[in-house]
PDB file of N, CA and C in Angstrom:
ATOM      1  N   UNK A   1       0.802  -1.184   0.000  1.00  0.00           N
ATOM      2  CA  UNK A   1       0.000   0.000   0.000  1.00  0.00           C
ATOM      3  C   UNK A   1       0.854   1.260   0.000  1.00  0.00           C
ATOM      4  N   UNK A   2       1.836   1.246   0.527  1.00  0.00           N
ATOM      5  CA  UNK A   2       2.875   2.412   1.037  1.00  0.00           C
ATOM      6  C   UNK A   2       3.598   3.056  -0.830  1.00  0.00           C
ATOM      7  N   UNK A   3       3.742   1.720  -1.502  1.00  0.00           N
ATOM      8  CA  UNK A   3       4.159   2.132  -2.912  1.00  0.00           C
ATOM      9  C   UNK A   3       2.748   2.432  -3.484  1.00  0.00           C
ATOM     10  N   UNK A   4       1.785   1.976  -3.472  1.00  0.00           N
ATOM     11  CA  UNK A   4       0.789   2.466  -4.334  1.00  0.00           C
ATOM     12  C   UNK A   4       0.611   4.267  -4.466  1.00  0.00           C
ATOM     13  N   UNK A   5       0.233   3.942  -2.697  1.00  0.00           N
ATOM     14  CA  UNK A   5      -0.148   5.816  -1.843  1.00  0.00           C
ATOM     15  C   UNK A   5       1.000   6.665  -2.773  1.00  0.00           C
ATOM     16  N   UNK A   6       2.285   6.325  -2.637  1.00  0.00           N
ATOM     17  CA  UNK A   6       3.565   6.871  -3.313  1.00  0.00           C
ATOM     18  C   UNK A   6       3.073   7.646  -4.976  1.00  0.00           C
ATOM     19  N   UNK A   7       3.193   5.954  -5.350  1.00  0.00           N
ATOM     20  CA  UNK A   7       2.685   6.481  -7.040  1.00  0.00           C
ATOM     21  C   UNK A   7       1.368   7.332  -7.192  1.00  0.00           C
ATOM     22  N   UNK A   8       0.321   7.289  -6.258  1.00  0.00           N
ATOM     23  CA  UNK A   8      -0.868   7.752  -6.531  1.00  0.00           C
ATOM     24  C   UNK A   8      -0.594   8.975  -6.136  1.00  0.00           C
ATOM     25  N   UNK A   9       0.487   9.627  -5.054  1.00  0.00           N
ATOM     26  CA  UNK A   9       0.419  11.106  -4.747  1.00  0.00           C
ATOM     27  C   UNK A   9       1.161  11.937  -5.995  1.00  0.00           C
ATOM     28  N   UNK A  10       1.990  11.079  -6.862  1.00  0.00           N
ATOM     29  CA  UNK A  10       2.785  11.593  -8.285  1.00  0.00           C
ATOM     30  C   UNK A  10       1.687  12.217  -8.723  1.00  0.00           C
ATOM     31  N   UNK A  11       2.206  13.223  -9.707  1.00  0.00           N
ATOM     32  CA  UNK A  11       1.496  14.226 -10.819  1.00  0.00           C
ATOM     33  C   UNK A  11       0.976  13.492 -11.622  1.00  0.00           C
ATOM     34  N   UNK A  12       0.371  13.571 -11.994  1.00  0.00           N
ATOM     35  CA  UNK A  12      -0.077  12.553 -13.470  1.00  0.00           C
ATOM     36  C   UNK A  12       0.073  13.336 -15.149  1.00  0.00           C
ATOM     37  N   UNK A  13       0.560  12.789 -16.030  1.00  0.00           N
ATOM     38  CA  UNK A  13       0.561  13.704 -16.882  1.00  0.00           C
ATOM     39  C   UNK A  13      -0.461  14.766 -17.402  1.00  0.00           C
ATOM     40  N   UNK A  14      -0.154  15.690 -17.874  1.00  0.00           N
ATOM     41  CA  UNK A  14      -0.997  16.613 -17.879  1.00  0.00           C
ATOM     42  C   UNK A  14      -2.494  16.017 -18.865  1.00  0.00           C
ATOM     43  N   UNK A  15      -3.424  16.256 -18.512  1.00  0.00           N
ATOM     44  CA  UNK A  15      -4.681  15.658 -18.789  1.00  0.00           C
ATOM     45  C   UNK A  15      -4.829  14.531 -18.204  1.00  0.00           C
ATOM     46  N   UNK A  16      -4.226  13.723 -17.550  1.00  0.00           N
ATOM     47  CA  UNK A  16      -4.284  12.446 -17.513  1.00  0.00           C
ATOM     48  C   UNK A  16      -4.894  12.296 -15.955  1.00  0.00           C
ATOM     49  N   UNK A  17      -5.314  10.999 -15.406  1.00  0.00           N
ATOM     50  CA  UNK A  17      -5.455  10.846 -14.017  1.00  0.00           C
ATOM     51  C   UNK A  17      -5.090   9.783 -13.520  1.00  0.00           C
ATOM     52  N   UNK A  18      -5.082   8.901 -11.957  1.00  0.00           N
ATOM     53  CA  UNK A  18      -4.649   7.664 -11.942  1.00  0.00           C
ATOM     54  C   UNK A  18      -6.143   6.948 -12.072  1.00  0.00           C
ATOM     55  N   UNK A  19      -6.848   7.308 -12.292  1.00  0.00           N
ATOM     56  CA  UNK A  19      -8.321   6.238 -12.397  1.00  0.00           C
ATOM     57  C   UNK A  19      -8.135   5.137 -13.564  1.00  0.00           C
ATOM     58  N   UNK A  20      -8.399   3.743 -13.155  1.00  0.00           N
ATOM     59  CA  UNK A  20      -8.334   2.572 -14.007  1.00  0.00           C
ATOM     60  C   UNK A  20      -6.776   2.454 -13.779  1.00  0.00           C
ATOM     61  N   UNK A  21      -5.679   2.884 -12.723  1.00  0.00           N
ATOM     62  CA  UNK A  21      -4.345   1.985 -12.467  1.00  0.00           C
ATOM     63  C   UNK A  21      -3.856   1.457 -11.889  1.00  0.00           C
ATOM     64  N   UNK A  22      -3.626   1.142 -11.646  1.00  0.00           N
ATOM     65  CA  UNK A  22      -3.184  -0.245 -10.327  1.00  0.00           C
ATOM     66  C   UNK A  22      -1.967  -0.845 -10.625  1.00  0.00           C
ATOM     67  N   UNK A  23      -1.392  -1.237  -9.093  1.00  0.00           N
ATOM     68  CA  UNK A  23       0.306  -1.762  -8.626  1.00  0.00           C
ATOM     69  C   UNK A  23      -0.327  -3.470  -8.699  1.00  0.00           C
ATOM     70  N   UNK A  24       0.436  -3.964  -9.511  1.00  0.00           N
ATOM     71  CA  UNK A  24       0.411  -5.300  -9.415  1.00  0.00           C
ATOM     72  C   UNK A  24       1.867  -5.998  -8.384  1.00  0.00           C
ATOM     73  N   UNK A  25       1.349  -6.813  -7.676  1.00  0.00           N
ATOM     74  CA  UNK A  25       2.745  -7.351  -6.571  1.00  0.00           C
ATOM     75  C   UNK A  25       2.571  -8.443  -7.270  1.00  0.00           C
ATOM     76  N   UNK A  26       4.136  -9.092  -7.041  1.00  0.00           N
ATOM     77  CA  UNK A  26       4.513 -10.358  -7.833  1.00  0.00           C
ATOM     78  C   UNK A  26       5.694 -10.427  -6.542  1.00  0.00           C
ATOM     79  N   UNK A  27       5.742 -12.138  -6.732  1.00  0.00           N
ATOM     80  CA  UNK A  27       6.646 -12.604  -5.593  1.00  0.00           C
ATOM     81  C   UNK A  27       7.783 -12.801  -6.707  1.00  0.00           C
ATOM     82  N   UNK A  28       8.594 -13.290  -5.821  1.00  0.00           N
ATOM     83  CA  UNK A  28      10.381 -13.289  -7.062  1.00  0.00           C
ATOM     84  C   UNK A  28      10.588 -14.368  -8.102  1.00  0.00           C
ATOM     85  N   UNK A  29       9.156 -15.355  -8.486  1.00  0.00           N
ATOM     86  CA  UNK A  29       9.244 -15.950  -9.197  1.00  0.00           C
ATOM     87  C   UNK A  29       8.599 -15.524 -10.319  1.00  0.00           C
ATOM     88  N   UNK A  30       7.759 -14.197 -10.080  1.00  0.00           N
ATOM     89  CA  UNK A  30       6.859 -13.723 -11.555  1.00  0.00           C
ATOM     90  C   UNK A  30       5.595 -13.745 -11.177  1.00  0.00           C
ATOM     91  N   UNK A  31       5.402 -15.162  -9.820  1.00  0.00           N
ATOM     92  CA  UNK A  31       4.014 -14.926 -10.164  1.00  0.00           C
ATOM     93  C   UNK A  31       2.979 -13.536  -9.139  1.00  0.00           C
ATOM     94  N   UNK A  32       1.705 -13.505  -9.652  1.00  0.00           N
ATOM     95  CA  UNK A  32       1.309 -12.430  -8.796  1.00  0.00           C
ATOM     96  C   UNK A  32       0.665 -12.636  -7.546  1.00  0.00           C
ATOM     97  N   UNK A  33       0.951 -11.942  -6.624  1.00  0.00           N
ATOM     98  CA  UNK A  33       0.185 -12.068  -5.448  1.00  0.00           C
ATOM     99  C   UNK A  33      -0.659 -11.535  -4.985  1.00  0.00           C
ATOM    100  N   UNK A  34      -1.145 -10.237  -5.449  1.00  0.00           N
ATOM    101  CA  UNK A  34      -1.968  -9.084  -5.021  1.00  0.00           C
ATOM    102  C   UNK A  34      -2.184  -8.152  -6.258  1.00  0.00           C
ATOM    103  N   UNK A  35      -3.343  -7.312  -6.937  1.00  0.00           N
ATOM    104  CA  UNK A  35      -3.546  -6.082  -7.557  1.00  0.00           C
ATOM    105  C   UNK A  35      -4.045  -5.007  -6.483  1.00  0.00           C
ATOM    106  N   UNK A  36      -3.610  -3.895  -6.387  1.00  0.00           N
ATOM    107  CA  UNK A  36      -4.275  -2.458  -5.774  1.00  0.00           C
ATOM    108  C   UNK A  36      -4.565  -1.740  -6.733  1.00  0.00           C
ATOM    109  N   UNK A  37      -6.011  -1.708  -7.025  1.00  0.00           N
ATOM    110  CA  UNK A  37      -6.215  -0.503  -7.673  1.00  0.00           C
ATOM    111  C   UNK A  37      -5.993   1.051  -7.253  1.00  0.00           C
ATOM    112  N   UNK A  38      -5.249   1.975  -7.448  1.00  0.00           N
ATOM    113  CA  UNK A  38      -4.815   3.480  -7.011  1.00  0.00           C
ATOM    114  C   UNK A  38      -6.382   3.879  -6.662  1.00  0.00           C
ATOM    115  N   UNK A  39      -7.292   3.697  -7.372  1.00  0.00           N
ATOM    116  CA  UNK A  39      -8.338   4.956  -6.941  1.00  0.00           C
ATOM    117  C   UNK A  39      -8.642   4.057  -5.541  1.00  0.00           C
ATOM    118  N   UNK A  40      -8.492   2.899  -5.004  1.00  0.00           N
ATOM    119  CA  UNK A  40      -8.639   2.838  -3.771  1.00  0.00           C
ATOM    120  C   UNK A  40      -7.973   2.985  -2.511  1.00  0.00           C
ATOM    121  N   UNK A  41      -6.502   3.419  -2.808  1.00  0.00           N
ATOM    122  CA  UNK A  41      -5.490   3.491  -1.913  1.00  0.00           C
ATOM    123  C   UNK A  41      -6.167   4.575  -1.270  1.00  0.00           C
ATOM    124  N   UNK A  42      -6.094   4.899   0.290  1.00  0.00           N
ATOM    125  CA  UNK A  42      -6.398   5.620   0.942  1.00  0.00           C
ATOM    126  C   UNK A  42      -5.316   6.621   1.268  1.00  0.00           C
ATOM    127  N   UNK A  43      -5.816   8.062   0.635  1.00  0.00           N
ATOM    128  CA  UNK A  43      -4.393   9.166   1.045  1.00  0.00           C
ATOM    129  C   UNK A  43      -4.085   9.150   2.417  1.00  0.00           C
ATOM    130  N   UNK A  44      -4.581   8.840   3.387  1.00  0.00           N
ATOM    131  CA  UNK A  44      -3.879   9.276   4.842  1.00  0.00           C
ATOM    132  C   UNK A  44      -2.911   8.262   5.058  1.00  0.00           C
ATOM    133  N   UNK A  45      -2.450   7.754   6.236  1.00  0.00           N
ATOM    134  CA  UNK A  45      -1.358   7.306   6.653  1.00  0.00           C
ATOM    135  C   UNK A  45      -1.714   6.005   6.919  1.00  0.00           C
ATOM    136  N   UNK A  46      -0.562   4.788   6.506  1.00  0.00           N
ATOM    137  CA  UNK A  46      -1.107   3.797   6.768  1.00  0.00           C
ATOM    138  C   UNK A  46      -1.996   3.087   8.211  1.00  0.00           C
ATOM    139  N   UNK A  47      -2.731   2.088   8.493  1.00  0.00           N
ATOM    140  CA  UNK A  47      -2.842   2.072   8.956  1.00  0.00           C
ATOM    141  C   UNK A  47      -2.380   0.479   9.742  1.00  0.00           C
ATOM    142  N   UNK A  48      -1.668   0.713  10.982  1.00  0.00           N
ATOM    143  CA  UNK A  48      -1.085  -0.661  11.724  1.00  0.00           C
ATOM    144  C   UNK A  48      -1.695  -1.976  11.244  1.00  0.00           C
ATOM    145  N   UNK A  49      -1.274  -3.085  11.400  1.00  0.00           N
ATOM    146  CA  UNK A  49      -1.439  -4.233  11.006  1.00  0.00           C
ATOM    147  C   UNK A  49      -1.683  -4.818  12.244  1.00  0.00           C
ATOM    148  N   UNK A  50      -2.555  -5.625  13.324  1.00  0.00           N
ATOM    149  CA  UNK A  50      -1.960  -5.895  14.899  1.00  0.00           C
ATOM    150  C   UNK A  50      -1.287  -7.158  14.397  1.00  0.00           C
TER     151      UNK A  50
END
């Protein structure tokens, strides 16, 4: 989440927005483990894991 929030606080090119982009995670063999779509990353600060 911490890289998504990252990329999603970037500028976006001019006209452009992050809606419809998303961080795909992949473990070190290729395959994937997770999609985040950006328009759902939450701007505030993460929040703890217990």
């Amino acid at each position: 989440m911490k890289f998504a929030r990252e990329v999603k606080t970037q500028k976006p090119a001019p006209g452009q927005t992050w809606n419809g982009w998303f961080v795909r995670i992949m473990d070190q063999h290729g395959k994937e483990i997770d999609t985040v779509p950006l328009d759902a990353v939450p701007d505030g600060p993460e929040v703890p894991v217990p």
